[in-house]
N, C-alpha and C. Protein backbone atom coordinates (compact mmCIF):
# COMPACT_ATOMS: atom_id res chain seq x y z
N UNK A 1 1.51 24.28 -5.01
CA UNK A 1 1.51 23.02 -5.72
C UNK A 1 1.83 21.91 -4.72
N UNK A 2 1.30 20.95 -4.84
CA UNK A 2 1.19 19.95 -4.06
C UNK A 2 1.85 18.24 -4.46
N UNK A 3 2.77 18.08 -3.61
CA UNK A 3 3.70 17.36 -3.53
C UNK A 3 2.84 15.86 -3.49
N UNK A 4 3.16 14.96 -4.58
CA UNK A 4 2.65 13.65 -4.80
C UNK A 4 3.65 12.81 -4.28
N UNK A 5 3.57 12.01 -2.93
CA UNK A 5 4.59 11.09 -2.77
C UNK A 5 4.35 9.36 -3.17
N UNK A 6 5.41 8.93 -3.70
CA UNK A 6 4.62 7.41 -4.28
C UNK A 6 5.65 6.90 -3.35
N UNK A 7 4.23 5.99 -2.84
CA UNK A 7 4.78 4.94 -2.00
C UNK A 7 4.71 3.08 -2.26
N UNK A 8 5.90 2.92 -2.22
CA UNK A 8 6.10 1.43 -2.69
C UNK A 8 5.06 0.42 -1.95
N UNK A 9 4.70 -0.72 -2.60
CA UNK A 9 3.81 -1.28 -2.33
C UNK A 9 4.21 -2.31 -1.42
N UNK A 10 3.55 -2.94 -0.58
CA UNK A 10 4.24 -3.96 0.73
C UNK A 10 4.92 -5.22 0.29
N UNK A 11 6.20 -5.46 0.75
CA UNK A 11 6.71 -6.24 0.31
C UNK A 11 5.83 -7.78 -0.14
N UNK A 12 5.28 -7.84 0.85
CA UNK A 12 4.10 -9.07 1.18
C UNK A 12 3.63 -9.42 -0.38
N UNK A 13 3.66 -8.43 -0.83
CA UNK A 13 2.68 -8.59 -2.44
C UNK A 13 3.45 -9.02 -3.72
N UNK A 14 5.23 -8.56 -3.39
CA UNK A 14 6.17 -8.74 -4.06
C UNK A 14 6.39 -10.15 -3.86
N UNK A 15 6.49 -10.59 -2.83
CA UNK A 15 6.90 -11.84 -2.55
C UNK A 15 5.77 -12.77 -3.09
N UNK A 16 4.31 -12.78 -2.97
CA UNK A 16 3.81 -13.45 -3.50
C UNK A 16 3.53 -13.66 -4.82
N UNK A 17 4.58 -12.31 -5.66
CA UNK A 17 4.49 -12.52 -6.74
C UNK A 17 5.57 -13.23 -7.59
N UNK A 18 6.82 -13.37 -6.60
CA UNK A 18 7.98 -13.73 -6.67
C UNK A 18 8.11 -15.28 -6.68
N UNK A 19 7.57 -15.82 -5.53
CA UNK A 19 6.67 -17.16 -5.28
C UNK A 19 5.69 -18.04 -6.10
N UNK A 20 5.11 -17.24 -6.57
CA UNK A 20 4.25 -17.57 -7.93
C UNK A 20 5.04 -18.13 -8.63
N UNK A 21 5.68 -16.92 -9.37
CA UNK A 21 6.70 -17.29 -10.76
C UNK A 21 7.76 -18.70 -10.31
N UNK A 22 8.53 -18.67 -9.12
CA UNK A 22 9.36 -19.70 -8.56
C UNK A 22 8.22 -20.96 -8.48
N UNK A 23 7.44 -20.89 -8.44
CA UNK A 23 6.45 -21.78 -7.88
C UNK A 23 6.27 -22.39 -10.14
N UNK A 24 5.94 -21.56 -11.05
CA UNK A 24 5.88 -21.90 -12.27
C UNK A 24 7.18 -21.87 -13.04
N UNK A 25 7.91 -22.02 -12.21
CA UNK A 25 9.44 -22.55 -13.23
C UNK A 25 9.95 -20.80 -14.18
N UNK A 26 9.39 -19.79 -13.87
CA UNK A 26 9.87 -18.82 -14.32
C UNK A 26 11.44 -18.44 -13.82
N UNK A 27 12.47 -18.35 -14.76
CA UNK A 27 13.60 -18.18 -14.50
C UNK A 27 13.85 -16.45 -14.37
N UNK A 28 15.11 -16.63 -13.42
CA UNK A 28 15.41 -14.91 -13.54
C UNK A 28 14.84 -14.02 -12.80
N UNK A 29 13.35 -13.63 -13.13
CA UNK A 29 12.49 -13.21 -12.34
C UNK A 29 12.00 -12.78 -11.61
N UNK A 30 12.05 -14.28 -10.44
CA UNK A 30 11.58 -14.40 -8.86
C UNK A 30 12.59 -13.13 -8.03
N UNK A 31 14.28 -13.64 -8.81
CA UNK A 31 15.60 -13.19 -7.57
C UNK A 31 15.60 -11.53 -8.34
N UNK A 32 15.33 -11.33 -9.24
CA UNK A 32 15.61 -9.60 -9.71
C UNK A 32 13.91 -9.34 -8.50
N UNK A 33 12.82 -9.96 -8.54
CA UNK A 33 12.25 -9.50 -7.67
C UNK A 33 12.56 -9.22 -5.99
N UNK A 34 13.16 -10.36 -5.87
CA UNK A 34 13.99 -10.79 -4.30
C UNK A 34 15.32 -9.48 -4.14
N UNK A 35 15.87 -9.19 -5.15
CA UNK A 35 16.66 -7.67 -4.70
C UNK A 35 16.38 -6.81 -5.02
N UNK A 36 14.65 -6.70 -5.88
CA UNK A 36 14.26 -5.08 -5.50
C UNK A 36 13.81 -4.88 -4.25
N UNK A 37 12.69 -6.25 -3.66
CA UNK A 37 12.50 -6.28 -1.81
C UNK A 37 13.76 -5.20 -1.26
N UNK A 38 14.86 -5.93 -1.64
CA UNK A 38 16.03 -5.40 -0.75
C UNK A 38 16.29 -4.21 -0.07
N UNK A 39 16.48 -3.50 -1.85
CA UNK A 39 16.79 -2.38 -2.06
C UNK A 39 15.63 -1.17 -1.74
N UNK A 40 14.60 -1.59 -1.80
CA UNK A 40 13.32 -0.67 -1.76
C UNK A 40 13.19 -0.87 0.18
N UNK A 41 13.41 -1.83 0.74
CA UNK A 41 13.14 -2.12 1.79
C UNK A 41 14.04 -2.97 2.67
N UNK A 42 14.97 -2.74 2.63
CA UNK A 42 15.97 -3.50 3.53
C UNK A 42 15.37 -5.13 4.31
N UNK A 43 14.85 -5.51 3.27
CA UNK A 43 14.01 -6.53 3.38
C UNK A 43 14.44 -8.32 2.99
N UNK A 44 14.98 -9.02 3.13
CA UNK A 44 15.49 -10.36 2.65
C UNK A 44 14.80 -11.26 2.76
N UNK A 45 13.52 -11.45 1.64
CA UNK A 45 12.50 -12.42 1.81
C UNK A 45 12.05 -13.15 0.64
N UNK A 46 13.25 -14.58 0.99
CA UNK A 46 13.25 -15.15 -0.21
C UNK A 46 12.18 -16.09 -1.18
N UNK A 47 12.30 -15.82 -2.30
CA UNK A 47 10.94 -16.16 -3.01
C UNK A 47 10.66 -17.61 -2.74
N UNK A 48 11.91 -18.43 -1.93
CA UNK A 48 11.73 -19.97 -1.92
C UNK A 48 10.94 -20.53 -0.81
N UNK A 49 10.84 -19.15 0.43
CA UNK A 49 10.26 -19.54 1.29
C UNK A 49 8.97 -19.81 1.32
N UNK A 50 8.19 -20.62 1.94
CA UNK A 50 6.18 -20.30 2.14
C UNK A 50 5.78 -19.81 3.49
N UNK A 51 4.72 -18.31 2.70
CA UNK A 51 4.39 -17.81 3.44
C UNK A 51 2.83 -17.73 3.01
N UNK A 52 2.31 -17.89 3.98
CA UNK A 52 0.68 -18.81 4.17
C UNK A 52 -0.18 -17.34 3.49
N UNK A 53 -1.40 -17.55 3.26
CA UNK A 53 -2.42 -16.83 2.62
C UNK A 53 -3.14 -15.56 3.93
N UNK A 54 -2.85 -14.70 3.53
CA UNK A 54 -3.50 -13.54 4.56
C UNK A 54 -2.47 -12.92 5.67
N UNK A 55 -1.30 -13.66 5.35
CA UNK A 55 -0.20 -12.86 6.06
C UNK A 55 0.47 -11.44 6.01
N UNK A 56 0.48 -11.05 6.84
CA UNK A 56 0.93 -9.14 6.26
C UNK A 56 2.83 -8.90 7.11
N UNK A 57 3.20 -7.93 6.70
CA UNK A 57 4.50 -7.45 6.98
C UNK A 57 4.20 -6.35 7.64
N UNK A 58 4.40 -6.16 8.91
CA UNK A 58 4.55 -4.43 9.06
C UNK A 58 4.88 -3.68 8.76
N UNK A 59 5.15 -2.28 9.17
CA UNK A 59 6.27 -1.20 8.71
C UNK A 59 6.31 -1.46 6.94
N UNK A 60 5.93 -2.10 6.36
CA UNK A 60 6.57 -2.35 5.04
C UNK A 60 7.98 -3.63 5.26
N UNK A 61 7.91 -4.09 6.00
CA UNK A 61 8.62 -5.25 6.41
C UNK A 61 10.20 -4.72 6.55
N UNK A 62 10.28 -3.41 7.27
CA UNK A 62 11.40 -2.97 6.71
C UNK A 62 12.46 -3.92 7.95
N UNK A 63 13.52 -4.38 7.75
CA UNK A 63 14.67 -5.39 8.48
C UNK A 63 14.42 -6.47 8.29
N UNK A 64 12.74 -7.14 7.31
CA UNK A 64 12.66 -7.99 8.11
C UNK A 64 13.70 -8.95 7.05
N UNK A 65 14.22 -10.58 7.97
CA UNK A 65 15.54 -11.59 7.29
C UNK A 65 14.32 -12.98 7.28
N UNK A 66 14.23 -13.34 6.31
CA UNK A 66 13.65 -14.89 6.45
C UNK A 66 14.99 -15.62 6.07
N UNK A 67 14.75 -16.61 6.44
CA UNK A 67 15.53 -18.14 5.72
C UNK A 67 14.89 -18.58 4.72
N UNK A 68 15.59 -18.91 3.71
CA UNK A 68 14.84 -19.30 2.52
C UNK A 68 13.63 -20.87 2.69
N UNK A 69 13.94 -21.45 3.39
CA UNK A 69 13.23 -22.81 4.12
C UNK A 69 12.11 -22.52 4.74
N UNK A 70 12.00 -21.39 5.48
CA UNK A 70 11.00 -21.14 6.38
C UNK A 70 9.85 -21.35 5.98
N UNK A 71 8.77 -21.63 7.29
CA UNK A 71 7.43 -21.68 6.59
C UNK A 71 6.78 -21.22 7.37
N UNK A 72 6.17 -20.15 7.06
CA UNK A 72 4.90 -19.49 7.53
C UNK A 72 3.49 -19.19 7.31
N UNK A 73 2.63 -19.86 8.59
CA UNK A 73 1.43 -20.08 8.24
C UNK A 73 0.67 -18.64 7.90
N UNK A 74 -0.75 -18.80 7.77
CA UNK A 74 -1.81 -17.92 7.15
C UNK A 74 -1.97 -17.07 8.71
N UNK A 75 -2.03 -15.88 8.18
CA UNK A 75 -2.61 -14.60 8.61
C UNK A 75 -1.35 -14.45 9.61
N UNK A 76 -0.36 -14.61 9.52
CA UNK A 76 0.62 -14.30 10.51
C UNK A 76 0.77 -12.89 9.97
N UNK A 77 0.92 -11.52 11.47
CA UNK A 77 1.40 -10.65 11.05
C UNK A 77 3.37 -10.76 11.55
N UNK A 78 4.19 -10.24 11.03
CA UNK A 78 5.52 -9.94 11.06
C UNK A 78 5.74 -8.80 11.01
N UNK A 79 6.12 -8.01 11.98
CA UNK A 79 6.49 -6.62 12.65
C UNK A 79 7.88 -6.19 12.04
N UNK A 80 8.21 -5.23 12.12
CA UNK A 80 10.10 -4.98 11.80
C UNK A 80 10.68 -5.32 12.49
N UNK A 81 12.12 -5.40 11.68
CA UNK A 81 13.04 -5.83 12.27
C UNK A 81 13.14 -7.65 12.96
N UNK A 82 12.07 -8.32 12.43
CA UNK A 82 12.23 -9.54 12.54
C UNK A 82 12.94 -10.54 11.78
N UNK A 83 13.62 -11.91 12.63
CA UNK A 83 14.38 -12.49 12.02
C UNK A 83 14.25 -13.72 12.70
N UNK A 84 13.96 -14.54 11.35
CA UNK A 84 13.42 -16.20 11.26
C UNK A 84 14.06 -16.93 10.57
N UNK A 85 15.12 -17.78 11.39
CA UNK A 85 16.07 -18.28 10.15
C UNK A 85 16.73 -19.79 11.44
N UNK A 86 17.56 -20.43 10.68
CA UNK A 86 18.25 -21.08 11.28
C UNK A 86 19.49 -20.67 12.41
N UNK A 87 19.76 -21.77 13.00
CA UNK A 87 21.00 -21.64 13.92
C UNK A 87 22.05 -21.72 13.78
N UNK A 88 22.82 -22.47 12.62
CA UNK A 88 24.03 -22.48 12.31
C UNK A 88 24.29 -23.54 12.67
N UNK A 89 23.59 -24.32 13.41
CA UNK A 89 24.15 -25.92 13.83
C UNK A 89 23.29 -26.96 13.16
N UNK A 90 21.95 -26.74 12.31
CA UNK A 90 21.75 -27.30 11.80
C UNK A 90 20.92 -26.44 10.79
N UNK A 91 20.49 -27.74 9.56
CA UNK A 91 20.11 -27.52 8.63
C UNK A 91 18.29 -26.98 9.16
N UNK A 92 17.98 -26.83 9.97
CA UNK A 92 16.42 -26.89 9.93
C UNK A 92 16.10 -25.74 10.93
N UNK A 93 14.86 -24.92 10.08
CA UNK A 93 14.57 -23.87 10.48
C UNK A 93 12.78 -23.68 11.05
N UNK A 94 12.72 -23.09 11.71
CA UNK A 94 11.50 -22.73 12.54
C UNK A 94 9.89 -22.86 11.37
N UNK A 95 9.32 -23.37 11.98
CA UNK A 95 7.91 -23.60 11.05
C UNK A 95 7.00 -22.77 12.36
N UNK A 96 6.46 -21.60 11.68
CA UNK A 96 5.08 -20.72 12.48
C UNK A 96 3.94 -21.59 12.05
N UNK A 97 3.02 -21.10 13.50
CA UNK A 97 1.91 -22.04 12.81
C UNK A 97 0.94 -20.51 12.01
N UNK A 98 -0.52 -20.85 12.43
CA UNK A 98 -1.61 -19.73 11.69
C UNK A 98 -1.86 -18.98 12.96
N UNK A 99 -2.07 -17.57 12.60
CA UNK A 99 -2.82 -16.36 12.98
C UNK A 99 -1.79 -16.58 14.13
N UNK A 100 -0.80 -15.96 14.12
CA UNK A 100 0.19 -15.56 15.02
C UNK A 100 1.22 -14.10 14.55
N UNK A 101 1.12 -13.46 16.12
CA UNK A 101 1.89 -11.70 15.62
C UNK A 101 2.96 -12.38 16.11
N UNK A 102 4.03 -11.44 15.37
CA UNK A 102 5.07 -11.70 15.86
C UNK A 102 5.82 -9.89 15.98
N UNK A 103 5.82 -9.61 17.12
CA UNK A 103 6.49 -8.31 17.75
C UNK A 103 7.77 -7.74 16.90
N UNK A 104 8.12 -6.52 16.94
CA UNK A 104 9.02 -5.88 16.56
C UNK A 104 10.35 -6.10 16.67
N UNK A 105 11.19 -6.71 16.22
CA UNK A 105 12.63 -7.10 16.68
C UNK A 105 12.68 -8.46 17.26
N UNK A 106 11.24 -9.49 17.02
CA UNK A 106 12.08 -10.71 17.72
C UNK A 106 12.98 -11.68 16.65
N UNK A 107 13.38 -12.54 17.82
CA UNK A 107 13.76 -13.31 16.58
C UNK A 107 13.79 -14.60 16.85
N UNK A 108 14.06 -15.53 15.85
CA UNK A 108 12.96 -16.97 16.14
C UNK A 108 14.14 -18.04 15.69
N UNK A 109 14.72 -18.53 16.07
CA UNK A 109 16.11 -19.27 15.45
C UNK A 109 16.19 -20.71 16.09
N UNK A 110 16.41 -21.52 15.30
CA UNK A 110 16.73 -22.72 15.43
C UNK A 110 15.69 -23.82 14.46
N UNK A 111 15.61 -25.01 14.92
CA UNK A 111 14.69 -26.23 14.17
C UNK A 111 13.55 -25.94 15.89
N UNK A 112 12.58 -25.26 14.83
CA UNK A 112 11.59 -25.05 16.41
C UNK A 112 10.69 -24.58 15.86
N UNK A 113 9.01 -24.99 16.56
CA UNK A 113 7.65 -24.57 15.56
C UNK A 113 7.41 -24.04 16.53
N UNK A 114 6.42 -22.85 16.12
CA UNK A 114 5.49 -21.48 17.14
C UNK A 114 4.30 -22.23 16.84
N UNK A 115 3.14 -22.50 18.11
CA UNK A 115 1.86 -23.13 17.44
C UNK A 115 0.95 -21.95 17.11
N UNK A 116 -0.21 -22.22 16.46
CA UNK A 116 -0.97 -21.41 16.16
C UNK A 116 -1.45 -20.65 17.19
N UNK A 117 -2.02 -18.89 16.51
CA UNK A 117 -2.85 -18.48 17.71
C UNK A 117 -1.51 -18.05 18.89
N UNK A 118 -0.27 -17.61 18.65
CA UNK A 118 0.42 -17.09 19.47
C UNK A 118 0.79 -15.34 19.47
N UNK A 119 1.60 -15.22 20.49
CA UNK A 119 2.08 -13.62 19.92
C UNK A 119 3.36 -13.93 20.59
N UNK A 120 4.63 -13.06 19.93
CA UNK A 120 5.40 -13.61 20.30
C UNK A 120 6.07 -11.59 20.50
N UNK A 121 6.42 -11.50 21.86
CA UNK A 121 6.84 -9.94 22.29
C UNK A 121 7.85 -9.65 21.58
N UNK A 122 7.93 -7.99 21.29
CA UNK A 122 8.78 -7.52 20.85
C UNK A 122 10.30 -8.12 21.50
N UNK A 123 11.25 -7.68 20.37
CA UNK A 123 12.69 -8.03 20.54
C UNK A 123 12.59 -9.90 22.06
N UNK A 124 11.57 -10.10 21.93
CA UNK A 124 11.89 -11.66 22.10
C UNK A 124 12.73 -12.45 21.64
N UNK A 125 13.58 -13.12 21.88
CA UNK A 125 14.77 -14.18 21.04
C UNK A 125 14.25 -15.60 21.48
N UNK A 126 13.21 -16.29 20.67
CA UNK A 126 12.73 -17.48 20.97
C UNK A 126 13.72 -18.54 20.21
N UNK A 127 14.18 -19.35 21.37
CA UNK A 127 14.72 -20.79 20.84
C UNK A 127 14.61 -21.74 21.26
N UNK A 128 13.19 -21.87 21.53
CA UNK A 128 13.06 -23.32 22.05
C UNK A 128 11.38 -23.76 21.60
N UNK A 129 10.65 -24.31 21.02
CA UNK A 129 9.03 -24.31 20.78
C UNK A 129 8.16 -24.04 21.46
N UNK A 130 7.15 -23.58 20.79
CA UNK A 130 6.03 -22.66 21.80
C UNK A 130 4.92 -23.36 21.28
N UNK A 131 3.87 -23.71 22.48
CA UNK A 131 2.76 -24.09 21.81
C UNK A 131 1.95 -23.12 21.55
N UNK A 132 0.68 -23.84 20.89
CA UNK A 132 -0.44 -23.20 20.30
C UNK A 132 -1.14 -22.49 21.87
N UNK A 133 -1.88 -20.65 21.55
CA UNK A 133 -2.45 -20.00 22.26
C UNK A 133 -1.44 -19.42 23.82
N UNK A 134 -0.27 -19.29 23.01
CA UNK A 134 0.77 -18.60 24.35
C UNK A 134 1.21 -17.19 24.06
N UNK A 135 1.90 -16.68 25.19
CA UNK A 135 2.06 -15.46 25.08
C UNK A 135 4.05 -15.67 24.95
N UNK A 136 4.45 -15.24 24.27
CA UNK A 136 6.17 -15.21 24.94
C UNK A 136 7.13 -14.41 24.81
N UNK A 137 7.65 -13.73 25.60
CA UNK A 137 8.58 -12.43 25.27
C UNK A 137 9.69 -12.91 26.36
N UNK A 138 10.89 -11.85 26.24
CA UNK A 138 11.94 -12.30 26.77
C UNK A 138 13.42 -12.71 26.38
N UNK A 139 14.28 -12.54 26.84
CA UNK A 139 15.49 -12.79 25.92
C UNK A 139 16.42 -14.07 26.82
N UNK A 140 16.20 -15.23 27.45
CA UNK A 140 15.45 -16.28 25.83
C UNK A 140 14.00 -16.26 26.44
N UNK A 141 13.47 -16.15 25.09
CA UNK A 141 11.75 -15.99 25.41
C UNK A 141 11.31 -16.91 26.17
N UNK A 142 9.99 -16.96 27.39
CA UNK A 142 9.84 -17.93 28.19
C UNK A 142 8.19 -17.58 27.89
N UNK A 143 7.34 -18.82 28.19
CA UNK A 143 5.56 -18.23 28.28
C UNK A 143 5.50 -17.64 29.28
N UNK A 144 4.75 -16.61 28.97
CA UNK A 144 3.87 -15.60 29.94
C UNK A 144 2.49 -15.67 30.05
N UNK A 145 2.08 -16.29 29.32
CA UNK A 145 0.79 -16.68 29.47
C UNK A 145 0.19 -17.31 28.49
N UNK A 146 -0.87 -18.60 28.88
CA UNK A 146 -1.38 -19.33 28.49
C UNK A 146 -2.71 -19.21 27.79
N UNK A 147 -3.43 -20.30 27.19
CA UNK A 147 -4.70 -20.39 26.78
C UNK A 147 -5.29 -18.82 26.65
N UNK A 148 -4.81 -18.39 25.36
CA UNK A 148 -5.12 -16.91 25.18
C UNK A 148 -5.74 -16.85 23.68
N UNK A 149 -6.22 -15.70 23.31
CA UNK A 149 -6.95 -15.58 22.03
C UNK A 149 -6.55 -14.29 21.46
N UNK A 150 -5.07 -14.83 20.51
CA UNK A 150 -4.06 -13.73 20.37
C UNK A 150 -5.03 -11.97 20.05
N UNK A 151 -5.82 -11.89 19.34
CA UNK A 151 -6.43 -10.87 19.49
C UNK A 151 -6.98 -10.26 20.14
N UNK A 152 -6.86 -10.59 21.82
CA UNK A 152 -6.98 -9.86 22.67
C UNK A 152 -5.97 -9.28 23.15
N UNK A 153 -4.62 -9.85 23.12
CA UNK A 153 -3.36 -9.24 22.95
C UNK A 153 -2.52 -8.21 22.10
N UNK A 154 -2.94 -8.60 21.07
CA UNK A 154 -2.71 -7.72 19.75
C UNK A 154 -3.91 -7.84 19.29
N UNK A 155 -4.00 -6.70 18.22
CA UNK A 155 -5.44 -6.55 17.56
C UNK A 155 -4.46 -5.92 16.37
N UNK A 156 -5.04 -7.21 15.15
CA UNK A 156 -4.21 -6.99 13.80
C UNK A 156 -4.82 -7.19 12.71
């Protein structure tokens, strides 16, 4: 007899359903959706944040921490163990632009925008802005390379 395993569906789908409802004044809802993320996936991705159209989570987004403010553009992928949030010194948090990976373990902190069309290396700790079509890894992340067409780097 053969063992049926059910596997939970990507957070990515929860959240946009979570977002929705927050988005139509549905009370209650959004946040019982925001701590099943949690619990199913060690996941903290709050329904207040925007996250752009065609964006995916890796792994099942498992670690990953948003800031509730954040904004993330379309088709960004987000790897595990990532974390996008503020600095603690101020109120303002990182805006991604479109079609940008972002590596396994980085993390993206402060009032600072990623431009479109980037990849940003595993366990990278970016705090300072990156323009559009760069490469950046590093702990504090620095460019590694320029005028690039992130899908030759990553393929996602």
């Amino acid at each position: 007899m053969s063992e049926t395993m059910i596997i939970p569906p990507n957070p990515i789908y929860l959240y946009y359903l979570s977002h929705w409802l927050y988005c139509h004044h549905v009370p209650v809802l959004p946040k019982i959706i925001e701590l099943t993320m949690f619990f199913l996936f060690n996941a903290i991705i709050p329904y207040r944040c925007n996250i752009g159209k065609g964006s995916l989570l890796g792994h099942r987004g498992m670690g990953v921490v948003l800031h509730p403010h954040v904004v993330i553009g379309e088709k960004v992928l987000i790897q595990h163990q990532v974390t996008i949030g503020g600095s603690g010194y101020s109120d303002k948090v990182p805006c991604v632009g479109d079609d940008v990976y972002i590596g396994a373990g980085a993390k993206i902190i402060g009032p600072i925008e990623i431009g479109s069309h980037c990849v940003i290396g595993a366990n990278a700790v970016v705090v300072k802005s990156v323009p559009s079509h760069c490469v950046v890894a590093g702990v504090p992340a620095k460019i590694i390379k320029e005028n690039i067409d992130p899908h030759t780097i990553e393929h996602w």
